[in-house]
Protein backbone atom coordinates (compact mmCIF):
# COMPACT_ATOMS: atom_id res chain seq x y z
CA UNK A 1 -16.69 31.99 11.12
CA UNK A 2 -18.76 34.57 9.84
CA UNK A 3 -19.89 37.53 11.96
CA UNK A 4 -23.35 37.85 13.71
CA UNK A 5 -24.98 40.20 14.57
CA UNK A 6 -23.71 42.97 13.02
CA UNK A 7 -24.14 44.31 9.00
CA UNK A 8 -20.90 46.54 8.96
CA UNK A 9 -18.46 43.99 10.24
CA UNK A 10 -20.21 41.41 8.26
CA UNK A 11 -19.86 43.51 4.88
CA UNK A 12 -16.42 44.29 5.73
CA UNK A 13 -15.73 40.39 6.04
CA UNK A 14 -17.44 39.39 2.93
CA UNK A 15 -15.62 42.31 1.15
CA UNK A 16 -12.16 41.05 2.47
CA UNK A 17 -12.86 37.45 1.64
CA UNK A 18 -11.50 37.32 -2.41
CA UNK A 19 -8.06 38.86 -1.18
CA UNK A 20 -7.89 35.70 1.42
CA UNK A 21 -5.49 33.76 -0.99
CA UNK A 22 -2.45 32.02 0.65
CA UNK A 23 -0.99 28.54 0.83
CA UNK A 24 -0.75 25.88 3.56
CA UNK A 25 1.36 23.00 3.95
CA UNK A 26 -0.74 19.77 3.90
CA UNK A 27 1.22 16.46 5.64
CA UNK A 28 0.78 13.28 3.32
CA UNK A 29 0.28 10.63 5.77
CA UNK A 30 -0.10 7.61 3.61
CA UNK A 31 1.93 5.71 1.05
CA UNK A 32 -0.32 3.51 -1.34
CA UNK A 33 1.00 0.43 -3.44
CA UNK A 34 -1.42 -0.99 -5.66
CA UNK A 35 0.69 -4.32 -6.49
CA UNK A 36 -0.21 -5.62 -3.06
CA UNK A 37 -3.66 -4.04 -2.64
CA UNK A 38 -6.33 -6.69 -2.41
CA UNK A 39 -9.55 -4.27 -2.79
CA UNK A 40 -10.05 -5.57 -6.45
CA UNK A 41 -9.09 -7.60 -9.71
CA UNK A 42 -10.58 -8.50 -12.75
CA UNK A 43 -13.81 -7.03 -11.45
CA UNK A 44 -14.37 -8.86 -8.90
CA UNK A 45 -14.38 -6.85 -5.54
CA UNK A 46 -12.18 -8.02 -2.45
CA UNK A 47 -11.22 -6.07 0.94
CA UNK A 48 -12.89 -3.11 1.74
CA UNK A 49 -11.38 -2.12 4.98
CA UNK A 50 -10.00 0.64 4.29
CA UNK A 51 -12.23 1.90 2.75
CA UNK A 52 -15.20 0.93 5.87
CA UNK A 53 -12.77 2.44 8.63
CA UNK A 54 -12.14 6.13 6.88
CA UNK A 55 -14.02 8.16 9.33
CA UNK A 56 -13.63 11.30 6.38
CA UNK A 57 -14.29 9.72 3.33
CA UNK A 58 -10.63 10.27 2.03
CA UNK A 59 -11.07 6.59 0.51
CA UNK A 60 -12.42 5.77 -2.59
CA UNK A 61 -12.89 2.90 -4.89
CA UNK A 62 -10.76 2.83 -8.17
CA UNK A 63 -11.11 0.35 -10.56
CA UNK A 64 -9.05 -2.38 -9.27
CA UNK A 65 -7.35 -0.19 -6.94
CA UNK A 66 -8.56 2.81 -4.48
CA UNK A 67 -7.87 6.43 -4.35
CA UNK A 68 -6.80 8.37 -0.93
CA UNK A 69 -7.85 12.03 -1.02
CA UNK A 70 -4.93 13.48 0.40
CA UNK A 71 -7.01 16.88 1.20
CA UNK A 72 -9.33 14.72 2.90
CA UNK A 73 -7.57 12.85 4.60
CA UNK A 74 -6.75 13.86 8.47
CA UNK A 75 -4.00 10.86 9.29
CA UNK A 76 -6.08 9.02 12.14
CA UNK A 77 -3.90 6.21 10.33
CA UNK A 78 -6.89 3.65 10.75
CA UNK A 79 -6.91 2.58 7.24
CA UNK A 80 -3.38 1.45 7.21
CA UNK A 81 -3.73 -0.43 10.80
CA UNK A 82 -6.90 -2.48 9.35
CA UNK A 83 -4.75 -2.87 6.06
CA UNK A 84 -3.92 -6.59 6.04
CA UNK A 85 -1.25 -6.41 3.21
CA UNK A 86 0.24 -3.18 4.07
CA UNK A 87 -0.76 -1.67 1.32
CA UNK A 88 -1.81 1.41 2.51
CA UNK A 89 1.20 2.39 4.71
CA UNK A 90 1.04 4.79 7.32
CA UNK A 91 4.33 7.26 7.46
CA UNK A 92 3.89 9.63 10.17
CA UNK A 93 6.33 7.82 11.25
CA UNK A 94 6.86 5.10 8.86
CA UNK A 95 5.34 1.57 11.66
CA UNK A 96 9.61 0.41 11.49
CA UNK A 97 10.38 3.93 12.75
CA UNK A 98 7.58 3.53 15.25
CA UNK A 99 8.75 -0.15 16.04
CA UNK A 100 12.19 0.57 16.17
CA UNK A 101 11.39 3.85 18.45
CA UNK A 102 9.59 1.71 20.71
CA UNK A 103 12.61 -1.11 21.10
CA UNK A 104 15.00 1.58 21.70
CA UNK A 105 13.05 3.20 23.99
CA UNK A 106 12.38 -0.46 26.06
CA UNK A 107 15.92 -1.13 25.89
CA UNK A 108 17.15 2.22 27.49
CA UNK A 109 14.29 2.12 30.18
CA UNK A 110 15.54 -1.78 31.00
CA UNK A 111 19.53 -1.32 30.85
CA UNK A 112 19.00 1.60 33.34
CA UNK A 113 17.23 -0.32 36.44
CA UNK A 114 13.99 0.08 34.90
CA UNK A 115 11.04 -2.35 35.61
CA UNK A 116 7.73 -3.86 34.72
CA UNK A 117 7.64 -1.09 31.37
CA UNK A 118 3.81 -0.21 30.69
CA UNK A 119 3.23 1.64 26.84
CA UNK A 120 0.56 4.17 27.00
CA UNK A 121 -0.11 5.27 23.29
CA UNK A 122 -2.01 8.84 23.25
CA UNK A 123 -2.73 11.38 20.62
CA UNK A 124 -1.11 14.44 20.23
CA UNK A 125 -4.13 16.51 20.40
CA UNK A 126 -7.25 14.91 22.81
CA UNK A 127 -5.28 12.55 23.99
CA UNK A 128 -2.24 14.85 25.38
CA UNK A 129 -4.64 16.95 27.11
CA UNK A 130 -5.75 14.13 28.81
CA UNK A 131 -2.74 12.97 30.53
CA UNK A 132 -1.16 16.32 30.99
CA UNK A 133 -2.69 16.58 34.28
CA UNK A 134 -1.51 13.63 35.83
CA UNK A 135 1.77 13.50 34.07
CA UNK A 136 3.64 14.25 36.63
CA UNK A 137 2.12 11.64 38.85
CA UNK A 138 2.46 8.97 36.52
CA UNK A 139 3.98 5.55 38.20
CA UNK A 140 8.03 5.41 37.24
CA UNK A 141 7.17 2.42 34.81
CA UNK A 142 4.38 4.21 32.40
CA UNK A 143 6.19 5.50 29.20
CA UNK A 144 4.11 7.46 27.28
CA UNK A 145 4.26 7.35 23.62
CA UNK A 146 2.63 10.10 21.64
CA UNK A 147 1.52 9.41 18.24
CA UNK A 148 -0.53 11.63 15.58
CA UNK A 149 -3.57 9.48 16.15
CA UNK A 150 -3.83 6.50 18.08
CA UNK A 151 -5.53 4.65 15.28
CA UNK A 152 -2.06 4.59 13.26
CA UNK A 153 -0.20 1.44 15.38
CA UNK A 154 -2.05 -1.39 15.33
CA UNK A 155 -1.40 -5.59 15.99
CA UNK A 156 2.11 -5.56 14.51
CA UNK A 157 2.81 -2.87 16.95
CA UNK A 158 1.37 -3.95 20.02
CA UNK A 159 2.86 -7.43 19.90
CA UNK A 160 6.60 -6.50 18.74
CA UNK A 161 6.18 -4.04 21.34
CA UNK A 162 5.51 -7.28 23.54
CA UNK A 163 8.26 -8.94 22.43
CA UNK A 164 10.80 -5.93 22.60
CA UNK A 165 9.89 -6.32 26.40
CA UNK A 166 6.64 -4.50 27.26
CA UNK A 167 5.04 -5.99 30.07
CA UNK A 168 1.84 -4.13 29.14
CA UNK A 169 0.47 -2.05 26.30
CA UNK A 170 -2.22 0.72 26.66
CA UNK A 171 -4.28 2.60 24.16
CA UNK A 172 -5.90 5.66 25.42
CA UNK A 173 -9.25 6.93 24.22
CA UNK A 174 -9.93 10.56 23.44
CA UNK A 175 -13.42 12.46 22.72
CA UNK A 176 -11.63 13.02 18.79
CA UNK A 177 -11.49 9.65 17.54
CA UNK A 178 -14.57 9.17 15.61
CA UNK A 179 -16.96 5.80 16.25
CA UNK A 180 -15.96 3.93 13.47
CA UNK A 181 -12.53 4.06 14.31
CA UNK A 182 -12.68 3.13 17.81
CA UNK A 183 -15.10 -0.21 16.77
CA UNK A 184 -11.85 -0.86 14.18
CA UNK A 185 -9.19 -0.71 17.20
CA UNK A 186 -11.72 -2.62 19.30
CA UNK A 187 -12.17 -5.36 16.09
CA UNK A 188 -8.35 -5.06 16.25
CA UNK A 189 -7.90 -5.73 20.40
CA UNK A 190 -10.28 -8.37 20.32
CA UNK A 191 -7.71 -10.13 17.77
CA UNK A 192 -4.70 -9.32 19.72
CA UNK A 193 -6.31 -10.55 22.74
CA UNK A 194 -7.21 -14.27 21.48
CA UNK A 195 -3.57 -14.54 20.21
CA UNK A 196 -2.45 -13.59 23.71
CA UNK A 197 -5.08 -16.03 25.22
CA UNK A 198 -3.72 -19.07 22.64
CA UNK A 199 0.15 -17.76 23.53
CA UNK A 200 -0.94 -18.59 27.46
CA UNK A 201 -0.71 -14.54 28.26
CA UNK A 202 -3.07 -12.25 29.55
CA UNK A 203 -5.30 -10.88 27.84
CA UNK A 204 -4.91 -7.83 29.73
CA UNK A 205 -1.36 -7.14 28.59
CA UNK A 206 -3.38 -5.08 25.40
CA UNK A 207 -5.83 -2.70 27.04
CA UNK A 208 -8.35 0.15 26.03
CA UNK A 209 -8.63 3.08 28.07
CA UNK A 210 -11.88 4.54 27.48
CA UNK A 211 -12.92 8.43 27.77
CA UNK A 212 -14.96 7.36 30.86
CA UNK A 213 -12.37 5.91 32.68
CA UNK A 214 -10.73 7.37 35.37
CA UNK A 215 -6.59 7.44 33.98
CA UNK A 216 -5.03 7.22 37.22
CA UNK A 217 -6.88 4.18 38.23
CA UNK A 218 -6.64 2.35 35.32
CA UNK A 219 -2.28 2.95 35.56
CA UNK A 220 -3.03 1.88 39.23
CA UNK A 221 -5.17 -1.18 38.63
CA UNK A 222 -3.30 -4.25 39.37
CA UNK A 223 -3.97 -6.93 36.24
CA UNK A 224 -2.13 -9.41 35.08
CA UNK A 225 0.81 -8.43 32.70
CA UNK A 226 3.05 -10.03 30.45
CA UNK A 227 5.54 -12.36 32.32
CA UNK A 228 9.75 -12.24 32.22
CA UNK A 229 10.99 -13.38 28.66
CA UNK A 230 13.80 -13.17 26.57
CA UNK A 231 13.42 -9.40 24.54
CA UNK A 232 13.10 -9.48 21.27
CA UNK A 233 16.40 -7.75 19.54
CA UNK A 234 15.49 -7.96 16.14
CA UNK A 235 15.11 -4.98 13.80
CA UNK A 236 11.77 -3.96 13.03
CA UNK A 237 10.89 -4.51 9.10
CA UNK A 238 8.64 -2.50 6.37
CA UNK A 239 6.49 -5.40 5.72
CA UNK A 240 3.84 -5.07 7.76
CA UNK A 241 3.10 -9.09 7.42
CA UNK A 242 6.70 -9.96 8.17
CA UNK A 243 6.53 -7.70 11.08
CA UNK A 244 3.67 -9.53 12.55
CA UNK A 245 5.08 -12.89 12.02
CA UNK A 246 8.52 -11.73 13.65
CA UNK A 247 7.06 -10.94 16.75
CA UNK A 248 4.26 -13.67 16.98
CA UNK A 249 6.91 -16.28 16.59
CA UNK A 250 9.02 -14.26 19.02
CA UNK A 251 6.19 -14.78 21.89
CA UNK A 252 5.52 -18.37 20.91
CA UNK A 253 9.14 -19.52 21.22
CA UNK A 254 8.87 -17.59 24.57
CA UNK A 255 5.33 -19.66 25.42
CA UNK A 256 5.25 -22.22 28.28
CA UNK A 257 2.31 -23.58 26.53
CA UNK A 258 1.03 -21.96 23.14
CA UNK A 259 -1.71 -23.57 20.93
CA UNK A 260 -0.92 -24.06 17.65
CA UNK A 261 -3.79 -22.37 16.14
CA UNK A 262 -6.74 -20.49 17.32
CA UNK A 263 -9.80 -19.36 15.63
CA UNK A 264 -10.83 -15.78 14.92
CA UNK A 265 -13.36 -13.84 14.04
CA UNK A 266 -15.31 -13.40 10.79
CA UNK A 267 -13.42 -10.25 9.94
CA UNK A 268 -10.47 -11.33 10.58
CA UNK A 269 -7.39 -11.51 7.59
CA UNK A 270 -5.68 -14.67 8.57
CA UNK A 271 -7.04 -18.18 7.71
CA UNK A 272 -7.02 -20.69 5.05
CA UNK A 273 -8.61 -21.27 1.72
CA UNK A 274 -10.38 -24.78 1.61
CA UNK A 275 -12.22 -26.01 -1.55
CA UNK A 276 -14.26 -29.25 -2.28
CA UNK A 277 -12.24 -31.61 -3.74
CA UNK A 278 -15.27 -33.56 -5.55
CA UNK A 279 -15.77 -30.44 -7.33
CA UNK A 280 -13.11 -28.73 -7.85
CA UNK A 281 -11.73 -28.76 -11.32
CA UNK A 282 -8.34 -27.21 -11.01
CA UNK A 283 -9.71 -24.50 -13.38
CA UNK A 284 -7.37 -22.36 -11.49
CA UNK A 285 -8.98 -18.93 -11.63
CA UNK A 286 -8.31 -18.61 -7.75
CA UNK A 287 -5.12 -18.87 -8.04
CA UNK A 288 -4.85 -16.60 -11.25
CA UNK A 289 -6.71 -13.88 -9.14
CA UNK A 290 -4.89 -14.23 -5.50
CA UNK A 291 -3.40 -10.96 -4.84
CA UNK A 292 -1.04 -12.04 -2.39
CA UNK A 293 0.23 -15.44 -4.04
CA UNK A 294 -1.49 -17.60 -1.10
CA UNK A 295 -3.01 -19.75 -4.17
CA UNK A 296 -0.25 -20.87 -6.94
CA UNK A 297 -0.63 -22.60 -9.91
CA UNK A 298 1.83 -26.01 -10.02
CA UNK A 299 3.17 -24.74 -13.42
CA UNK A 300 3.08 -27.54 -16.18
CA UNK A 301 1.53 -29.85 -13.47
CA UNK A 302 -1.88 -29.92 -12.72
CA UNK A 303 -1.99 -28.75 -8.82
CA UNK A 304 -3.03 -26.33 -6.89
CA UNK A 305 -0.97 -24.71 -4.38
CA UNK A 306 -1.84 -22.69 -0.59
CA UNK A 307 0.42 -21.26 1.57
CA UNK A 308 -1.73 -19.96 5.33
CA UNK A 309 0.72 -17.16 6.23
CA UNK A 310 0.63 -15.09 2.81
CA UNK A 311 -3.55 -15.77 3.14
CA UNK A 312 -5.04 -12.02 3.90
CA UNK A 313 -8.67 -13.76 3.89
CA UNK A 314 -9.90 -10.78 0.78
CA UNK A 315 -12.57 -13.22 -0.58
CA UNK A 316 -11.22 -12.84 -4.08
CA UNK A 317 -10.31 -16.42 -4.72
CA UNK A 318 -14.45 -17.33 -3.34
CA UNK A 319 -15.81 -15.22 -5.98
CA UNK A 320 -14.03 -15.77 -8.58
CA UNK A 321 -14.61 -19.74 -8.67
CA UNK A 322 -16.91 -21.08 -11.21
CA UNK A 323 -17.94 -24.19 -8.85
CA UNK A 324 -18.30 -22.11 -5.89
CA UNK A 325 -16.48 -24.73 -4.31
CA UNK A 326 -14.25 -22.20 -2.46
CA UNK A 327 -14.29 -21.01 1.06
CA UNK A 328 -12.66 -19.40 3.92
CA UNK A 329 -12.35 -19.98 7.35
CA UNK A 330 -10.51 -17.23 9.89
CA UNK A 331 -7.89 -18.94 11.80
CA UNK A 332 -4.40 -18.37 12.88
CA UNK A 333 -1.40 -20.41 12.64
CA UNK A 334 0.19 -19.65 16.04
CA UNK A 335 3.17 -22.60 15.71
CA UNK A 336 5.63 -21.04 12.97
CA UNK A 337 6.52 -24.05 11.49
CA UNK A 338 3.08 -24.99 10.47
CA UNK A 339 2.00 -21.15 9.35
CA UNK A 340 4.87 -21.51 6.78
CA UNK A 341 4.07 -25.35 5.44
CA UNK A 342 3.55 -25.50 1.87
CA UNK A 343 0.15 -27.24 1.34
CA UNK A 344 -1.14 -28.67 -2.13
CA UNK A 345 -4.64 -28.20 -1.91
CA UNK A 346 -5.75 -30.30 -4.79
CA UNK A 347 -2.97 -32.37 -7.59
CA UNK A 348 -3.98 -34.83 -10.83
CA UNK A 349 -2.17 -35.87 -13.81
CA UNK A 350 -2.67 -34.12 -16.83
CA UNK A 351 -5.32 -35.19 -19.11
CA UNK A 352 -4.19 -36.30 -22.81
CA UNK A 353 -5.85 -35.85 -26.13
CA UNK A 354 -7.42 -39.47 -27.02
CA UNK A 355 -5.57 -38.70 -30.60
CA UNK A 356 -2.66 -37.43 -30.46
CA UNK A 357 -1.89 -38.16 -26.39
CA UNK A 358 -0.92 -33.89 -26.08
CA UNK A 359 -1.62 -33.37 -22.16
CA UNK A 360 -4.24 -29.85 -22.33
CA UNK A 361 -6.78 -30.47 -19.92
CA UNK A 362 -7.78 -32.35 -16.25
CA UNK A 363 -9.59 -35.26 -15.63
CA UNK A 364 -12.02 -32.65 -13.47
CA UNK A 365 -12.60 -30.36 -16.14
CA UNK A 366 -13.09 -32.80 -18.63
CA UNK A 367 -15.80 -34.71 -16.72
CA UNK A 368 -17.31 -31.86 -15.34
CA UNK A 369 -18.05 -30.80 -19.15
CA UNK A 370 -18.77 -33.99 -20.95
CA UNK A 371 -21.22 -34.70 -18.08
CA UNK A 372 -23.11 -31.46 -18.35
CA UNK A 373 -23.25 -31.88 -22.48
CA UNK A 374 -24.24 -34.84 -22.41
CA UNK A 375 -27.38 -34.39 -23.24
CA UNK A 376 -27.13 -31.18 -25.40
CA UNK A 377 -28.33 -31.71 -29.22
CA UNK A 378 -25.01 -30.57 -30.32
CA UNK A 379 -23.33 -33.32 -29.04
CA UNK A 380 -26.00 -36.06 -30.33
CA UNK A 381 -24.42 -37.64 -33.17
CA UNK A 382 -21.85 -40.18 -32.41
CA UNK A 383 -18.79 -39.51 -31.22
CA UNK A 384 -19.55 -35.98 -30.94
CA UNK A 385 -19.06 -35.80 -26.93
CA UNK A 386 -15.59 -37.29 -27.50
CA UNK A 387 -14.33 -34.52 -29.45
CA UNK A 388 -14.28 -32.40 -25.54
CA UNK A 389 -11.86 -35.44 -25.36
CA UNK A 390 -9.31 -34.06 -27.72
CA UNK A 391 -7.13 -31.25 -28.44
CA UNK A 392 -8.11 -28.05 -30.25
CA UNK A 393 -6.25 -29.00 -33.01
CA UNK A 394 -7.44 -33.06 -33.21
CA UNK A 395 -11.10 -31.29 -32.53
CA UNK A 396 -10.52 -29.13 -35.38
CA UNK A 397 -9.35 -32.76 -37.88
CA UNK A 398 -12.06 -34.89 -36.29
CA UNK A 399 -14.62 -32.31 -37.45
CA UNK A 400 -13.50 -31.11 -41.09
């Protein structure tokens, strides 16, 4: 902002400058909860998201947590839409304001004669300047929604907006949103699209506008929308997982022919944890380190516990196994029923001390280590390798 061009002005500015002291009001856009954050634990790093789709750098890495620049931040909201915990929240609105907005609105346009209701999500800046010629030329059935950034509503929004009775939602691209975010939304519509293809809807029914495309033909263009159902009257909830859930299950019970389950991308957060049975020794560190509780312990029982709908796919549990006998595979449960089944993943009987019979161990664990000490000169003498058979406190007798 400094002047060229000319010395006088320009000394006058700098000489100005150190009285320049004032305050502004800076909006906090996110809310951050670190018991549900699934960046990292016990040094062992998990999602990065968040922390990929920041176009500004706001987001940083934390120990086991992350830290949001507030003064960096500019609330395009992205972080909190790739967010697969909810974590990071967005609050400019709050997503149940947004949801809730967006049902009331539906319901209004619906119980007054209105037809065939088309979302088109702008922002408030780029985005309003883009419509505000053809606003008033807009067909009767287009109700525009602006938000701060369009980058802020993401899958939970687009499909309870769906199922509050949408026949079509619409995203519209502006010159401001930076690259990364707009390969996010895209990573994010591709998703929303296969679970529309596996429901038996169009695709089409979430759309992209992009800065090249002419507005007024794309509100024009005749695609296929979302057919009559049943509107969703349920009240929009804070969890952002929940959410989800509410308004898939909505739109499968609405279905003429869903799939139960379709696969998704790589970078997708939904899918299941599979191990290799052979291997695995119930050691339970995946379950110890699961942010979400997807993986449970069985308590005093050997067994090891999954559960597919609270699985955010963070990679935590893979590195954290000693076998490497963990993986993931990106999937999601469209049928309800079998997205909330309770699935033991693995189950044996304790293993008992040879002395005393006290249950401390598995089978697993105990053959995995006598069979890889075997041969170790520690374990030479006889009887030595049965001690690993025993208790620490029969070990500790058998030895002294």
């Amino acid at each position: 902002y400094a002047p060229e061009g000319d010395e006088t002005i320009l000394r006058k500015a700098l000489e100005a400058l150190p009285e320049q002291i004032g305050e502004f009001e800076k909006p906090v856009f996110l809310q951050y909860d670190a018991n549900i954050c699934a960046h990292n634990k016990s040094d062992r790093t998990g999602c990065q998201r968040c922390l990929e789709a920041c176009p500004t750098l706001a987001i940083t890495s934390k120990g086991e947590a992350i830290d949001v620049d507030n003064y960096l931040c500019q609330g395009g909201g992205i972080c909190a839409t790739v967010c697969p915990t909810g974590a990071l929240k967005y609050v400019f609105p709050r997503p149940e304001d947004m949801a809730n907005r967006i049902r009331t609105l539906l319901t209004a346009f619906l119980n007054s004669g209105g037809e065939e209701p088309w979302l088109l999500f702008y922002g408030e800046e780029a985005g309003a300047e883009r419509i505000k010629h053809i606003i008033d030329s807009l067909p009767g059935n287009i109700l525009s929604i602006e938000v701060e950034e369009v980058g802020s509503v993401g899958l939970e929004i687009w499909l309870s907006a769906l199922a509050f009775g949408a026949k079509k939602v619409l995203l519209l691209d502006s010159h401001l949103i930076p690259e990364s975010v707009e390969n996010m939304i895209h990573k994010q519509i591709n998703i929303a699209q296969l679970i529309l293809q596996g429901l038996g809807f169009a695709e089409t029914c979430i759309s992209w506008i992009g800065r090249k495309s002419e507005l007024t033909d794309v509100l024009l263009e005749k695609t296929k929308a979302m057919p009559k159902i049943a509107e969703a009257t349920y009240f929009a909830l804070s969890d952002k997982r929940k959410a989800l859930f509410y308004a898939l299950d909505h739109l499968y019970e609405c279905s003429p022919e869903p799939q139960e389950m379709i696969e998704l991308p790589s970078d997708a957060s939904f899918g299941q944890v599979k191990i290799n049975l052979k291997s695995c020794t119930l050691c339970l560190s995946c379950a110890s380190i699961c942010p979400t509780s997807a993986l449970t312990a069985g308590g005093e029982h050997p067994r090891l516990n999954f559960q597919e709908n609270l699985c955010v796919q963070c990679g935590l549990c893979e590195s954290a196994c000693p076998e490497k006998i963990v993986s993931l595979e990106r999937r999601i449960l469209l049928s309800p029923e079998l997205r909330k089944d309770f699935h033991i993943l693995k189950e044996e009987e304790p293993f008992c001390c040879i002395k005393c019979g006290k249950a401390f161990s598995t089978p697993s664990m105990i053959e995995m280590i006598t069979g890889r000490l075997a041969g170790h000169s520690m374990f030479s003498e006889p009887g030595a390798i049965d001690r690993l058979k025993m208790c620490e406190d029969c070990r500790v007798i058998d030895m002294f």
